[in-house]
N, C-alpha and C. Protein backbone atom coordinates (compact mmCIF):
# COMPACT_ATOMS: atom_id res chain seq x y z
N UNK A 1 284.64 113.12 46.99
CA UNK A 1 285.49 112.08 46.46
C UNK A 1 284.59 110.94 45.96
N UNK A 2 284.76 110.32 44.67
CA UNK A 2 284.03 109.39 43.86
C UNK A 2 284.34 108.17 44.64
N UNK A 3 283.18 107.50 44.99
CA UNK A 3 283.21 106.14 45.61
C UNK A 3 283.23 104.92 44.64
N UNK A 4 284.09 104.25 45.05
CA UNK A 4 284.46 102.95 43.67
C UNK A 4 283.32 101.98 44.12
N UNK A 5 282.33 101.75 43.07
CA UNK A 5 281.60 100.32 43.16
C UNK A 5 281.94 99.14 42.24
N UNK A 6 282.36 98.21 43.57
CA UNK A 6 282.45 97.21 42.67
C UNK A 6 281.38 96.20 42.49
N UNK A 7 281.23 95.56 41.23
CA UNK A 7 280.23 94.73 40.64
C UNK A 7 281.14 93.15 40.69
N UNK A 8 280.34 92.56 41.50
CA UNK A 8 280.71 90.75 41.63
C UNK A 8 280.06 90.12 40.36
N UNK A 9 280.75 89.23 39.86
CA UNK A 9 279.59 88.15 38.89
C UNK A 9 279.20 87.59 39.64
N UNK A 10 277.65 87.77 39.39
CA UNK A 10 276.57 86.50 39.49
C UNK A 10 276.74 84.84 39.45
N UNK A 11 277.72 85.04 38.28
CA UNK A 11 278.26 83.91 38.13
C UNK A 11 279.17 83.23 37.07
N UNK A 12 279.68 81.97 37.19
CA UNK A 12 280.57 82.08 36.74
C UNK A 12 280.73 80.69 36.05
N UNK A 13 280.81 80.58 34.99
CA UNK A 13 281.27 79.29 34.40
C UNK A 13 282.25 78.76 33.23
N UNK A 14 282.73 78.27 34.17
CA UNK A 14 283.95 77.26 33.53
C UNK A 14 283.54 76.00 32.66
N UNK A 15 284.01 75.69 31.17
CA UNK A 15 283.58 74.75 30.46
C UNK A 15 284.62 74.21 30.49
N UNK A 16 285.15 72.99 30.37
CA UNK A 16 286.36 71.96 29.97
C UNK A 16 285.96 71.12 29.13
N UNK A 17 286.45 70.90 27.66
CA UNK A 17 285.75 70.24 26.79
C UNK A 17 286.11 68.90 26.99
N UNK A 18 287.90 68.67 27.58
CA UNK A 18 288.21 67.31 27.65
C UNK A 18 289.00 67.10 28.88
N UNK A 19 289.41 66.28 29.47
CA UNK A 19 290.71 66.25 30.52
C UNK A 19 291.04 65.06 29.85
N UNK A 20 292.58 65.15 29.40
CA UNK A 20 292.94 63.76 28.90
C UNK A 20 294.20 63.16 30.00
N UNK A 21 294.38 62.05 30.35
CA UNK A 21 294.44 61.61 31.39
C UNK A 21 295.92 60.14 31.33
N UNK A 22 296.24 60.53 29.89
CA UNK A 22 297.27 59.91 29.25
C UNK A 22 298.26 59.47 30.19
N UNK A 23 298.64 57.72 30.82
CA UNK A 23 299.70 57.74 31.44
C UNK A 23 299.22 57.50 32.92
N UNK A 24 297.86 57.61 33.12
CA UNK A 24 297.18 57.55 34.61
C UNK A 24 296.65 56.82 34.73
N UNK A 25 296.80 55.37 35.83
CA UNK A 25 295.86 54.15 36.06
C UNK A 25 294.90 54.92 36.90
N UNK A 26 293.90 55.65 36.68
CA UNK A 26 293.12 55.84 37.67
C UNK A 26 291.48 56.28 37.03
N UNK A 27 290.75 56.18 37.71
CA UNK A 27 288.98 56.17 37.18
C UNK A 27 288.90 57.36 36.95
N UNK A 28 288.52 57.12 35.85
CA UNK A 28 288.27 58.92 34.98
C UNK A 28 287.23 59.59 35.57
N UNK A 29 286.12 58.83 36.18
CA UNK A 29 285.03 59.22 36.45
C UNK A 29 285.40 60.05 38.39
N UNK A 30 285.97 59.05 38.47
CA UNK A 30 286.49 60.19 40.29
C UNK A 30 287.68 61.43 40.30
N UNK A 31 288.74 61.01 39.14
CA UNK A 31 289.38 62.18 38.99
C UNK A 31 288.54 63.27 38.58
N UNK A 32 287.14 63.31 37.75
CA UNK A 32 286.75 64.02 37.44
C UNK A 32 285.78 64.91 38.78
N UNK A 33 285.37 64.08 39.05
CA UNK A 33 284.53 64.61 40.44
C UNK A 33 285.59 65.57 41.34
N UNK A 34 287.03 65.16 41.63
CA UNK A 34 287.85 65.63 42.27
C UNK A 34 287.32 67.10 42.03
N UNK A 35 288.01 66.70 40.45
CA UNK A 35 288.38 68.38 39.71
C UNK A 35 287.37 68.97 40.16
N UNK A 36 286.12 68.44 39.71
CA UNK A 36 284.84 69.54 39.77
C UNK A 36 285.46 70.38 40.69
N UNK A 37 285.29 69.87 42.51
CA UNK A 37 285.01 70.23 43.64
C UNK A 37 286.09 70.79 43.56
N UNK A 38 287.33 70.37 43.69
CA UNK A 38 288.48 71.61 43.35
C UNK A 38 288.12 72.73 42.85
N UNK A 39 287.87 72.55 41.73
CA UNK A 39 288.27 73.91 40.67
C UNK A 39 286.88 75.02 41.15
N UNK A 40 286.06 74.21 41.64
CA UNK A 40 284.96 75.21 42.44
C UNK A 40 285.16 75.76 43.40
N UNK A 41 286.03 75.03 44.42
CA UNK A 41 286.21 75.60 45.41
C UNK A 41 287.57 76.88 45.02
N UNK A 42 288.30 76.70 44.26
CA UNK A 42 289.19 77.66 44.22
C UNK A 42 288.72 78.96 43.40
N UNK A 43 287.43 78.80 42.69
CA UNK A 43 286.73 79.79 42.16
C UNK A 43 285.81 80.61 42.75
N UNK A 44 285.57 80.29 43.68
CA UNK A 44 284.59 80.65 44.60
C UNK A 44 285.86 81.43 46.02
N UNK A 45 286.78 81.17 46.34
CA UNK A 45 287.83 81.47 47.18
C UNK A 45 288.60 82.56 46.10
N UNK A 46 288.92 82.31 44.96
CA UNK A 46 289.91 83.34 44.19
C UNK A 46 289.31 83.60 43.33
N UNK A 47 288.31 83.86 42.60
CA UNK A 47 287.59 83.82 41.32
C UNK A 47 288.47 83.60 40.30
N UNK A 48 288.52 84.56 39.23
CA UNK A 48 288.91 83.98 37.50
C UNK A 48 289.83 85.59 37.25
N UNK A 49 290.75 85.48 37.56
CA UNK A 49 291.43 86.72 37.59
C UNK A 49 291.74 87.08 35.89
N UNK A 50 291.44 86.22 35.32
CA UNK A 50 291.50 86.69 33.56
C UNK A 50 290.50 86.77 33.44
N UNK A 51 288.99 87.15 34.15
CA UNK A 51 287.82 87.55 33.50
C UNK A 51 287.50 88.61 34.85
N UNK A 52 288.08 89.31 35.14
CA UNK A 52 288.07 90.45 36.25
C UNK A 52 287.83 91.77 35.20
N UNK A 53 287.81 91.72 34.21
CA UNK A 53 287.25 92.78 33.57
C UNK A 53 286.04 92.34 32.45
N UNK A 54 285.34 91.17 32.52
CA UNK A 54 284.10 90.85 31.60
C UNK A 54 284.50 89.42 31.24
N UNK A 55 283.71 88.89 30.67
CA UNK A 55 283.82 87.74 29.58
C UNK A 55 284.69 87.74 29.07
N UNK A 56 285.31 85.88 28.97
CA UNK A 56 286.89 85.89 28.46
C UNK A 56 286.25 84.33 28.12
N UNK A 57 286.79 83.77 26.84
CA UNK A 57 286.59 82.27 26.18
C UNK A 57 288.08 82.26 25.95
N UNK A 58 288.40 81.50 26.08
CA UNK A 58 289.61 80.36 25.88
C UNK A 58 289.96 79.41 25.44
N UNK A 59 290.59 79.01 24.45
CA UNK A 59 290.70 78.12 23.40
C UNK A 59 291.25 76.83 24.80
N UNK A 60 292.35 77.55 24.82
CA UNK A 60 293.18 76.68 25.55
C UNK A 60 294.18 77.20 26.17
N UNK A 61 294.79 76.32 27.48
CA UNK A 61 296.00 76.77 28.42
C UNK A 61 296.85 76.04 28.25
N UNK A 62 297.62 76.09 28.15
CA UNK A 62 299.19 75.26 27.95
C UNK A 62 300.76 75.86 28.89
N UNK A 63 301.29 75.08 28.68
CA UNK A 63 302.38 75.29 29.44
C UNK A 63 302.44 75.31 31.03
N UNK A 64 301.17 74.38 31.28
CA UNK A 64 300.77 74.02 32.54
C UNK A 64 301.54 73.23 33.90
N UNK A 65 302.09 73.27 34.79
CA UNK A 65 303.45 72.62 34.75
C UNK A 65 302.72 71.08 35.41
N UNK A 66 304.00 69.92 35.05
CA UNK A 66 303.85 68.53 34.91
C UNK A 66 303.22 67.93 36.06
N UNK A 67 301.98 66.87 36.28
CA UNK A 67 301.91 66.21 37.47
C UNK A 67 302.27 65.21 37.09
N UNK A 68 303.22 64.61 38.82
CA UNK A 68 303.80 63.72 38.89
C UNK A 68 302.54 62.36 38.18
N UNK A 69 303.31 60.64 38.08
CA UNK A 69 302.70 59.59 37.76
C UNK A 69 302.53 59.06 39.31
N UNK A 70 301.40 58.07 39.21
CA UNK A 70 301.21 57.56 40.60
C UNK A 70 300.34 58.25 41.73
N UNK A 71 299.46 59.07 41.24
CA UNK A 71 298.53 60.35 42.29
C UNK A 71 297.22 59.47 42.63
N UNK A 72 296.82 59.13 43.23
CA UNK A 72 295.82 59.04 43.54
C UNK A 72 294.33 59.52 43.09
N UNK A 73 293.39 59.18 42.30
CA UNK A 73 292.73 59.71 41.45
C UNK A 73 292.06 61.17 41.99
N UNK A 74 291.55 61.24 43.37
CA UNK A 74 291.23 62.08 44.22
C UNK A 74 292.58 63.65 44.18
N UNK A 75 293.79 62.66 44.59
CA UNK A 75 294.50 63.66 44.26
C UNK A 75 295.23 64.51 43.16
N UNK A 76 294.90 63.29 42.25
CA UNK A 76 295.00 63.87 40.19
C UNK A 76 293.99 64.66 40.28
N UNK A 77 292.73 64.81 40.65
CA UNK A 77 292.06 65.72 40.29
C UNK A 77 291.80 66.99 40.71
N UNK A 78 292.40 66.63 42.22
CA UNK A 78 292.87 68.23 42.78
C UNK A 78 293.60 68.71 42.22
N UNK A 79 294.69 68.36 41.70
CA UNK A 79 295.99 69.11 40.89
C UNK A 79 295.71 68.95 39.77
N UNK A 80 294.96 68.62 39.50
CA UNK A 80 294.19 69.19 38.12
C UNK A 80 293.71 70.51 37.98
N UNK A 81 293.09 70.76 38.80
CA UNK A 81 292.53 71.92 38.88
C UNK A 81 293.37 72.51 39.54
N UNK A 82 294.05 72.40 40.43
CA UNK A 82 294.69 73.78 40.51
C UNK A 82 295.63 74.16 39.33
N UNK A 83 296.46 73.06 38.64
CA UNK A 83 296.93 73.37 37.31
C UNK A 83 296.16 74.35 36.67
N UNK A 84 294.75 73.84 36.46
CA UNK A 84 293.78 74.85 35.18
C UNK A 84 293.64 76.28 35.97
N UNK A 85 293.46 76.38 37.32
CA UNK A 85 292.94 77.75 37.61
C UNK A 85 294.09 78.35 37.78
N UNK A 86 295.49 77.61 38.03
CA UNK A 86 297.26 78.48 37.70
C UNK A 86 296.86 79.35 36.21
N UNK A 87 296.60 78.54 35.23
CA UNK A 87 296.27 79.58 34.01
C UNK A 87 295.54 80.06 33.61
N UNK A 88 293.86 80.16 34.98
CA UNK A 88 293.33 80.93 34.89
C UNK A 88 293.41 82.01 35.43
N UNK A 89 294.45 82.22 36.06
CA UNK A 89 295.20 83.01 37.01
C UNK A 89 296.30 84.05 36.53
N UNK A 90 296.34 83.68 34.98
CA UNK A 90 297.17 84.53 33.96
C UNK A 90 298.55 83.65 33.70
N UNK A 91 298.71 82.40 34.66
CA UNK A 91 300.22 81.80 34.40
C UNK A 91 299.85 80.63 33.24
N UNK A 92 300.77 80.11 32.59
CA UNK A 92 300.75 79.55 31.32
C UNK A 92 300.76 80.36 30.10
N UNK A 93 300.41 79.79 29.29
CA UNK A 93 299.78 80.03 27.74
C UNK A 93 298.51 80.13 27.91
N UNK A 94 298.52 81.04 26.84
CA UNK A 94 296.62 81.13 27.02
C UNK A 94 296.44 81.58 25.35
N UNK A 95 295.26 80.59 24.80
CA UNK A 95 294.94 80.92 23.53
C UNK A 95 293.76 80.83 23.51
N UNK A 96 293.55 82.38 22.91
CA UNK A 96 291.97 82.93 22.46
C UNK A 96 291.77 82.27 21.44
């Protein structure tokens, strides 16, 4: 009986060209840090289930669903990222 090997990526990277932040009193510069550590940690725990078969570029995700106003910049940027890795996860829009 044929034994299945599976191959892990080495590695893995995520580019974000912008986070726009429209509507949020909060420091762009710590929501951003949030995200980082978020969106790493959930990549590293779940990987990139739309690149489970090779290299995948992405224009863009949309149809991301709404975060509330009033988050805490720490916590805008957690739900930031989990927003982005929801549609890296196959949910949303996704344009090649």
């Amino acid at each position: 009986m044929p034994r299945e090997i599976r191959v892990e990526p080495r590695e893995i990277r995520v580019e974000i060209g912008e986070l726009a932040l429209n509507g949020f009193a909060v420091d762009p510069e710590r929501v951003t840090d949030a995200f980082e550590r978020e969106l790493t940690r959930l990549i590293e725990a779940h990987g990139v289930p739309l690149a489970a078969s090779g290299a995948v570029a992405l224009d863009a995700l949309t149809d991301l669903p709404p975060l509330p106003a009033g988050l805490t910049a720490r916590r805008l940027g957690q739900e930031l990222a989990r927003a982005v890795h929801e549609g890296l996860s196959g949910h949303g829009e996704v344009t090649r």
